[in-house]
Each structure stands twice: as structure tokens, then as C-alpha cells.
N, C-alpha and C. Protein backbone atom coordinates (compact mmCIF):
# COMPACT_ATOMS: atom_id res chain seq x y z
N UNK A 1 0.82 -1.20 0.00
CA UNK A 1 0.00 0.00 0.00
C UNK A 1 0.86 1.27 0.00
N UNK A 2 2.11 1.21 0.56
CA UNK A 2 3.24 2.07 0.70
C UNK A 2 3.26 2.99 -0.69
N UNK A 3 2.94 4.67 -0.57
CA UNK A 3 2.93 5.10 -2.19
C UNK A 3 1.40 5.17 -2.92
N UNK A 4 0.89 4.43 -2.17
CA UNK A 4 -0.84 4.25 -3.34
C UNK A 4 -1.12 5.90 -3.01
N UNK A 5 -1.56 6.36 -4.13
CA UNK A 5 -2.03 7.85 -4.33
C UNK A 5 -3.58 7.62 -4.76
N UNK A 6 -4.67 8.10 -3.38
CA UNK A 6 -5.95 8.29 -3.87
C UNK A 6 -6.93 9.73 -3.68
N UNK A 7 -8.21 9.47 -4.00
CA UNK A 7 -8.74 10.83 -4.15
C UNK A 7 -9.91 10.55 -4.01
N UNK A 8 -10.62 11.20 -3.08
CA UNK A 8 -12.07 10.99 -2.56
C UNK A 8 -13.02 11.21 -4.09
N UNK A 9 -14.00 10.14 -4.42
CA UNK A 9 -14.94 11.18 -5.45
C UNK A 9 -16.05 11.40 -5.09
N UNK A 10 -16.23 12.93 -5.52
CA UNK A 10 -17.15 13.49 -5.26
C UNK A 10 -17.64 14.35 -6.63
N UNK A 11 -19.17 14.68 -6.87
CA UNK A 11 -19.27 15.38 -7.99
C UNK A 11 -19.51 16.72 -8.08
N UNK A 12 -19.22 17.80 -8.51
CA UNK A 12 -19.04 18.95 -8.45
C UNK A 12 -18.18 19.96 -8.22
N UNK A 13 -17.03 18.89 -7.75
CA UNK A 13 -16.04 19.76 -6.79
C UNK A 13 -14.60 18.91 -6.69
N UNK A 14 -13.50 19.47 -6.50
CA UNK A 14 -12.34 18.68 -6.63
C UNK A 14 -12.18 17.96 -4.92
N UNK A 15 -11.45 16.98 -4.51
CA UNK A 15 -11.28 16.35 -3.50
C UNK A 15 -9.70 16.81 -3.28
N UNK A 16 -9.47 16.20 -2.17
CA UNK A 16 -7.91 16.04 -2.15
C UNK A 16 -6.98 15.13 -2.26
N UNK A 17 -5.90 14.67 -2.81
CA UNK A 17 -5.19 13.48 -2.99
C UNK A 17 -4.78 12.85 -1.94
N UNK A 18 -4.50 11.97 -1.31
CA UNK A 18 -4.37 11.14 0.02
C UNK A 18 -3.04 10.35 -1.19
N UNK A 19 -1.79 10.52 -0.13
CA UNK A 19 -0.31 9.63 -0.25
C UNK A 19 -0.54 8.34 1.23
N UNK A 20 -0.32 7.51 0.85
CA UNK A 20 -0.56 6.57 1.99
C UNK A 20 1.55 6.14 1.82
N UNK A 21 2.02 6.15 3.06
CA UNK A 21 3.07 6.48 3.18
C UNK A 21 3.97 5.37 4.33
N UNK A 22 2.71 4.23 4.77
CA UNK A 22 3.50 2.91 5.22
C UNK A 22 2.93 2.09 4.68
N UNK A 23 3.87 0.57 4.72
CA UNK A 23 3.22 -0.59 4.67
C UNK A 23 2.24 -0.93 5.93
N UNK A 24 1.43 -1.87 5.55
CA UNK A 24 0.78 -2.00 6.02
C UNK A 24 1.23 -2.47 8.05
N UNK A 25 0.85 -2.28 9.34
CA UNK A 25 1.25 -2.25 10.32
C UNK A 25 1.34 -3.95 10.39
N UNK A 26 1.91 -4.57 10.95
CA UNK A 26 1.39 -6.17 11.45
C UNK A 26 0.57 -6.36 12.24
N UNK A 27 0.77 -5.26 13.55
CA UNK A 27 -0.12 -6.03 14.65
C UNK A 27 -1.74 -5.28 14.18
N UNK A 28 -1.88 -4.66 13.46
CA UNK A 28 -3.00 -3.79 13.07
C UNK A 28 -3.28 -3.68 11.84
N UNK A 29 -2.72 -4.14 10.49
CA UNK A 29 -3.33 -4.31 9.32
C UNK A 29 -4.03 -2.63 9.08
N UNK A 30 -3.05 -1.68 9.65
CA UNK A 30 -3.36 -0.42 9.40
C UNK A 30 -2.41 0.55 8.11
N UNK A 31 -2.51 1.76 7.87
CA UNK A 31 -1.78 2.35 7.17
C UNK A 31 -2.06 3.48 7.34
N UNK A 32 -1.18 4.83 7.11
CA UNK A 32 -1.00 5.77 7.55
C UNK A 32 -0.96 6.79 6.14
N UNK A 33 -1.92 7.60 6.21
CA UNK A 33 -1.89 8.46 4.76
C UNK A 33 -1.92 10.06 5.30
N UNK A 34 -1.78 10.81 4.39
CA UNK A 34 -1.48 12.46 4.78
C UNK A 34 -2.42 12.71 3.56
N UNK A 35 -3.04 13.98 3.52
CA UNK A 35 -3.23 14.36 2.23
C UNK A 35 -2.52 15.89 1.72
N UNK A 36 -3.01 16.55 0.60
CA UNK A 36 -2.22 17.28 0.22
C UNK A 36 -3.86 18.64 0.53
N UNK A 37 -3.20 19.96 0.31
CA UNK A 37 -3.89 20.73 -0.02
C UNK A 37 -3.03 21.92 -0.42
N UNK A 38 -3.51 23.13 -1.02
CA UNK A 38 -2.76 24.06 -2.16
C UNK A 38 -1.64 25.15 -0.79
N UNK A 39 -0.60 25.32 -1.11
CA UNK A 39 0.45 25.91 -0.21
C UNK A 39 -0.03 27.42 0.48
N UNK A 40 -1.11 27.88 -0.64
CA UNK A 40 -1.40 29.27 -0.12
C UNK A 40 -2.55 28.62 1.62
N UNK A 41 -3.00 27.23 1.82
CA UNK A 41 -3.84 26.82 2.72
C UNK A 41 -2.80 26.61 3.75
N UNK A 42 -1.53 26.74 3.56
CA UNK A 42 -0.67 25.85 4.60
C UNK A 42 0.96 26.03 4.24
N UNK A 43 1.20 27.48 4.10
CA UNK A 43 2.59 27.63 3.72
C UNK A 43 3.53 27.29 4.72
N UNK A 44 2.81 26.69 5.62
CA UNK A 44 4.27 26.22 6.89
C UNK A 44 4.82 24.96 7.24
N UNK A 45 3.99 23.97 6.29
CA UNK A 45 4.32 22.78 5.70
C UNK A 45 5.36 22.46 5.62
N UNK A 46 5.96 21.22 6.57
CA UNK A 46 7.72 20.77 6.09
C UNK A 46 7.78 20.20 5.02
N UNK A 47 6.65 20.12 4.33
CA UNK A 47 6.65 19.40 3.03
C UNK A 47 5.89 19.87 1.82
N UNK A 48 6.39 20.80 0.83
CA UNK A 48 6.08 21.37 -0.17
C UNK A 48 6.08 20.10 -1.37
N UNK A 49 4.88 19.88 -2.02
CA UNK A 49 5.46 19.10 -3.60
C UNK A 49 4.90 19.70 -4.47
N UNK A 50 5.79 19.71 -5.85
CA UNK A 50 5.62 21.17 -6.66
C UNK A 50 4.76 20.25 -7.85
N UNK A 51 4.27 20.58 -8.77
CA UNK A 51 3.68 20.16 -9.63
C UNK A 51 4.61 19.53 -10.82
N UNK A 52 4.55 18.38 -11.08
CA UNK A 52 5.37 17.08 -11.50
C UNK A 52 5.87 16.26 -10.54
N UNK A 53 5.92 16.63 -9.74
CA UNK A 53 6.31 15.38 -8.84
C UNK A 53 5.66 13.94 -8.26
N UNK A 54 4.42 14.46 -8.53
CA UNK A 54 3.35 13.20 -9.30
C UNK A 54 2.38 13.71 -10.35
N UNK A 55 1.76 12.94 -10.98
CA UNK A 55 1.02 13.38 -12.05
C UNK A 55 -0.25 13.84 -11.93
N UNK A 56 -0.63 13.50 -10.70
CA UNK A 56 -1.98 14.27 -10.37
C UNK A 56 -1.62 15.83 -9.50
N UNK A 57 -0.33 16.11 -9.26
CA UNK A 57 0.09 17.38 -8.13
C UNK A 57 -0.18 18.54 -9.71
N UNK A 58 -1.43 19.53 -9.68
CA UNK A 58 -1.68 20.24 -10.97
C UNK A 58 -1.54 21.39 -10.14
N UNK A 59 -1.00 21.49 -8.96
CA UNK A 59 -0.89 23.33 -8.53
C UNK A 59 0.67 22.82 -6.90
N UNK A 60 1.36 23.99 -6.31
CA UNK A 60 1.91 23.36 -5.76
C UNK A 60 1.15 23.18 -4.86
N UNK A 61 1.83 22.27 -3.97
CA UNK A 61 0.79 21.93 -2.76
C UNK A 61 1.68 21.65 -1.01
N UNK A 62 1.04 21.43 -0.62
CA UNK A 62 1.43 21.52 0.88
C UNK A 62 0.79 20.31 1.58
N UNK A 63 1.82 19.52 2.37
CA UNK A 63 1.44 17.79 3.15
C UNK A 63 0.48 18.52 4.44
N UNK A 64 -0.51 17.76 4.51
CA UNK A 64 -1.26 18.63 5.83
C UNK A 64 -0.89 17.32 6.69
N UNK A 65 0.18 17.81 7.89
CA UNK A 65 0.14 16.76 8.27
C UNK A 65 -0.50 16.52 9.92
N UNK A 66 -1.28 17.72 9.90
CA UNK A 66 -2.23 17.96 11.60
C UNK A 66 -3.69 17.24 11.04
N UNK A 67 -3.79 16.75 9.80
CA UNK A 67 -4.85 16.02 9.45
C UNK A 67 -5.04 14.54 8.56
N UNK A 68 -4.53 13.78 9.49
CA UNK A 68 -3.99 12.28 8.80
C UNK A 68 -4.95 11.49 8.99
N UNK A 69 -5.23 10.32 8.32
CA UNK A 69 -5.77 9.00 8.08
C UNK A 69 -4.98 8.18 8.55
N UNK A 70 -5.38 7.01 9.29
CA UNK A 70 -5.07 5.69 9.94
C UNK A 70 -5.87 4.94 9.30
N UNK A 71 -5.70 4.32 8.11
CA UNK A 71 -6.64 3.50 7.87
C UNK A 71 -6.80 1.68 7.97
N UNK A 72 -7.58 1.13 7.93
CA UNK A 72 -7.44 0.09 7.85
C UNK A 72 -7.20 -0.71 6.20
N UNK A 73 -6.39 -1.35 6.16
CA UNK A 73 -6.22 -1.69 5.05
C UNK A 73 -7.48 -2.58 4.09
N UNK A 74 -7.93 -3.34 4.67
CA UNK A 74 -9.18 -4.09 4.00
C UNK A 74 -10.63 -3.14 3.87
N UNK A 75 -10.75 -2.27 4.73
CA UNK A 75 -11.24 -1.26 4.38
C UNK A 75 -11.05 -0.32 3.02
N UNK A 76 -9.65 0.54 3.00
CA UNK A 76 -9.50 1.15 1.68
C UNK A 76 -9.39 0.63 0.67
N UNK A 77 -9.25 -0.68 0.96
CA UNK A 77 -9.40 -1.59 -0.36
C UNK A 77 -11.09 -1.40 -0.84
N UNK A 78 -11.70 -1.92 0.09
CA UNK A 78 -12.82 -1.90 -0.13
C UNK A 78 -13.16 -0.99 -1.20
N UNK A 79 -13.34 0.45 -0.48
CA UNK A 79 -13.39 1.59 -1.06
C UNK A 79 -12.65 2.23 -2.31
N UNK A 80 -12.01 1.56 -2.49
CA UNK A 80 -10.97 2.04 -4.02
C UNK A 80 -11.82 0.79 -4.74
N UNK A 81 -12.18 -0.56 -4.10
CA UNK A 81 -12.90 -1.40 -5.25
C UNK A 81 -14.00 -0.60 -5.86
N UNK A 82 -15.30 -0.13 -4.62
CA UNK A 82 -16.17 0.06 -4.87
C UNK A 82 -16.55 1.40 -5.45
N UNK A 83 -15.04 2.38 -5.76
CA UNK A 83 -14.83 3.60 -6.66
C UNK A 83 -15.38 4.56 -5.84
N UNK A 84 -15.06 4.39 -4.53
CA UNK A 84 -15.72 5.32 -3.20
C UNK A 84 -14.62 6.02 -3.63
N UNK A 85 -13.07 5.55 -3.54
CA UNK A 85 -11.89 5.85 -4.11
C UNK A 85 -11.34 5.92 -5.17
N UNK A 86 -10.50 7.25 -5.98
CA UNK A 86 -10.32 6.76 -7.30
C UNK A 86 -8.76 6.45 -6.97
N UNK A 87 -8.17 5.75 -7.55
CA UNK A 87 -6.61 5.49 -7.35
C UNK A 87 -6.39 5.76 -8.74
N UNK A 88 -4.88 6.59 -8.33
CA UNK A 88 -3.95 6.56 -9.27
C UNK A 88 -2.56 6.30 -9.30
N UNK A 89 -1.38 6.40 -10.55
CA UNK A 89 -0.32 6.06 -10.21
C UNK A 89 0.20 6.21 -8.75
N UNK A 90 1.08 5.25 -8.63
CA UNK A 90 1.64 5.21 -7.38
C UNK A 90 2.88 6.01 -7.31
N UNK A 91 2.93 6.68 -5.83
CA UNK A 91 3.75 8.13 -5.30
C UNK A 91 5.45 7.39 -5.89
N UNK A 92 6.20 8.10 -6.21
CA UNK A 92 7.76 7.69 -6.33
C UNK A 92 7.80 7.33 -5.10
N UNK A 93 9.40 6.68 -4.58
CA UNK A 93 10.08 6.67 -3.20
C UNK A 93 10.26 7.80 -3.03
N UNK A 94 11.00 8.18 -3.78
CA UNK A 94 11.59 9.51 -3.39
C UNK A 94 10.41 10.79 -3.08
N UNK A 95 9.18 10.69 -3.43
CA UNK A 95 8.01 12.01 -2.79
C UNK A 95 7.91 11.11 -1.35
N UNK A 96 7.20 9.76 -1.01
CA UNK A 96 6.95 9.13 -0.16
C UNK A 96 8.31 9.49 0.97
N UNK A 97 9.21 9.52 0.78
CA UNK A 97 10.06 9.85 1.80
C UNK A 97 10.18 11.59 2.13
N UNK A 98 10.02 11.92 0.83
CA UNK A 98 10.21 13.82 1.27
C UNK A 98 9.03 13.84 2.21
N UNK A 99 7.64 12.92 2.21
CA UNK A 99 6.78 13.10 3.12
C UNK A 99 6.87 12.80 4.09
N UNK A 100 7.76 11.56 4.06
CA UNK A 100 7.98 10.96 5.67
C UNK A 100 8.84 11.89 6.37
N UNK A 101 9.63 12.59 5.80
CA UNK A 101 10.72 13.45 6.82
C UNK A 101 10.09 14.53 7.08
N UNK A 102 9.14 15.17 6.58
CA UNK A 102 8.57 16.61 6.67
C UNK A 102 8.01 15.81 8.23
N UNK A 103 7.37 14.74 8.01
CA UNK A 103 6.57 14.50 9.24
C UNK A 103 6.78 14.42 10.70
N UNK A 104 7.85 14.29 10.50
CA UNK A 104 8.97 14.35 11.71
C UNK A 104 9.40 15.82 12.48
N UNK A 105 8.95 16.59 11.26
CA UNK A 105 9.36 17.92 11.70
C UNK A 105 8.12 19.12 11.58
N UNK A 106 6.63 18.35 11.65
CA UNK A 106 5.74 19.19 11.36
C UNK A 106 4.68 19.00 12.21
N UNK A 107 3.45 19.38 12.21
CA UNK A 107 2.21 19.05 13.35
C UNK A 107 1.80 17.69 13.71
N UNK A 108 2.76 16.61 13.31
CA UNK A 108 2.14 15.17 13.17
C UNK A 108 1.41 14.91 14.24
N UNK A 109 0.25 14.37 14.42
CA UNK A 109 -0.05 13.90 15.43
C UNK A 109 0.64 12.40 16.51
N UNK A 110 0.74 12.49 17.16
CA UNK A 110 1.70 11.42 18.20
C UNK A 110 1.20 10.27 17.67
N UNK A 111 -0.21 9.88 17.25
CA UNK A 111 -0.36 8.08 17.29
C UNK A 111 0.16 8.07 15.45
N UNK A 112 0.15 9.16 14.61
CA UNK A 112 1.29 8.44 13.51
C UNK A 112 2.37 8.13 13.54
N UNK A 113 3.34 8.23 14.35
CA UNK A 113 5.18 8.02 14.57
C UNK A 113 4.90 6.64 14.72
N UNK A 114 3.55 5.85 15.41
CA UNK A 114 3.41 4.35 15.24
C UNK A 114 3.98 3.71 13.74
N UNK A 115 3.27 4.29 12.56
CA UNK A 115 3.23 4.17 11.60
C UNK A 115 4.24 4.08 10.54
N UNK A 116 5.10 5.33 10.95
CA UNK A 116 6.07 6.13 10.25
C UNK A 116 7.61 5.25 10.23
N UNK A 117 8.43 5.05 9.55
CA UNK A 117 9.59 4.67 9.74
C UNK A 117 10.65 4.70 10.78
């Protein structure tokens, strides 16, 4: 799951991209995602990604990371089956880690460092 890049759908209106950024936990079959939103929402972000750095990033953007997902994995499966979720290409290593280090140094909440590398 490490890297899966998804996006809530909704009609009328754009969502936000969700980077899910561990493997899955063992003792919890959990995973840990951040999403993105535009830099002018959150210029204090340890983690800026500029547009190309994945193919869906179309403005720059900013890791919100005072607002994370714990998810369960058989769950977001679910939901990416049933197109609750749209998935797309999967994040490089190299964004997946610029996210993991911002996290270390930004609003993370305490029960993601469970998660985190």
C-alpha cells in the first residue's frame, strides 16, 4: 500500500489526494496516509510538492500533516474497489520519503510516529 495515491470522489467539486506512506502495520493491518492541499492553505508545511512530482500534483501543494488518516487496510481496499476511491499512479520513493521526513518535523499527530519509519 506504501505510495498508493488516492482521491475521494465526489461530484461537483475537486477532493484532495491522500499519499498513503507505510506498509501496512502487522499487529494492526493499518496504514497511515497524509493528504495534500494548495500551499497558499498551509505555507508552513515541512513538506512542499511542486507540480510534476506526481502526475496528479496540478498546482503546488502543501502535506497537511495535523490532518492524517489511519486507515485500515481491507477497508480502503474496499473503497478504491467500490470507486468510493479513485486510485492513481503510485507516489515515487523519493516524494513518499520527502513526506515521511517533513513528518517528523511538522504538526504530526503522536499516534502516527506508530506508523512512520
Amino acid at each position: 500500500m506504501r505510495g498508493t495515491v488516492i482521491r475521494l470522489r465526489a461530484s461537483g467539486f475537486d477532493t484532495h489526494l491522500w499519499f498513503v506512506v507505510s506498509n501496512p502495520d502487522p499487529e494492526t493491518n493499518r496504514v497511515l496516509a497524509f493528504n495534500l492541499t494548495d500551499v497558499k492553505n498551509y505555507p508552513s508545511s515541512r513538506c512542499i510538492l511542486d507540480v510534476g512530482e506526481h502526475p496528479q500534483i496540478t498546482i503546488r501543494s502543501a502535506v497537511r500533516y495535523f490532518s492524517p488518516k489511519i486507515w485500515d487496510v481491507e477497508t480502503l481496499q474496499k473503497l478504491i474497489k467500490n470507486d468510493t476511491f479513485e486510485q492513481f499512479q503510485n507516489a515515487s520513493e523519493e516524494v513518499i520519503q520527502k513526506i515521511i521526513s517533513g513528518a517528523y518535523e511538522d504538526d504530526t499527530p503522536d499516534p502516527c510516529f506508530k506508523y512512520l519509519p
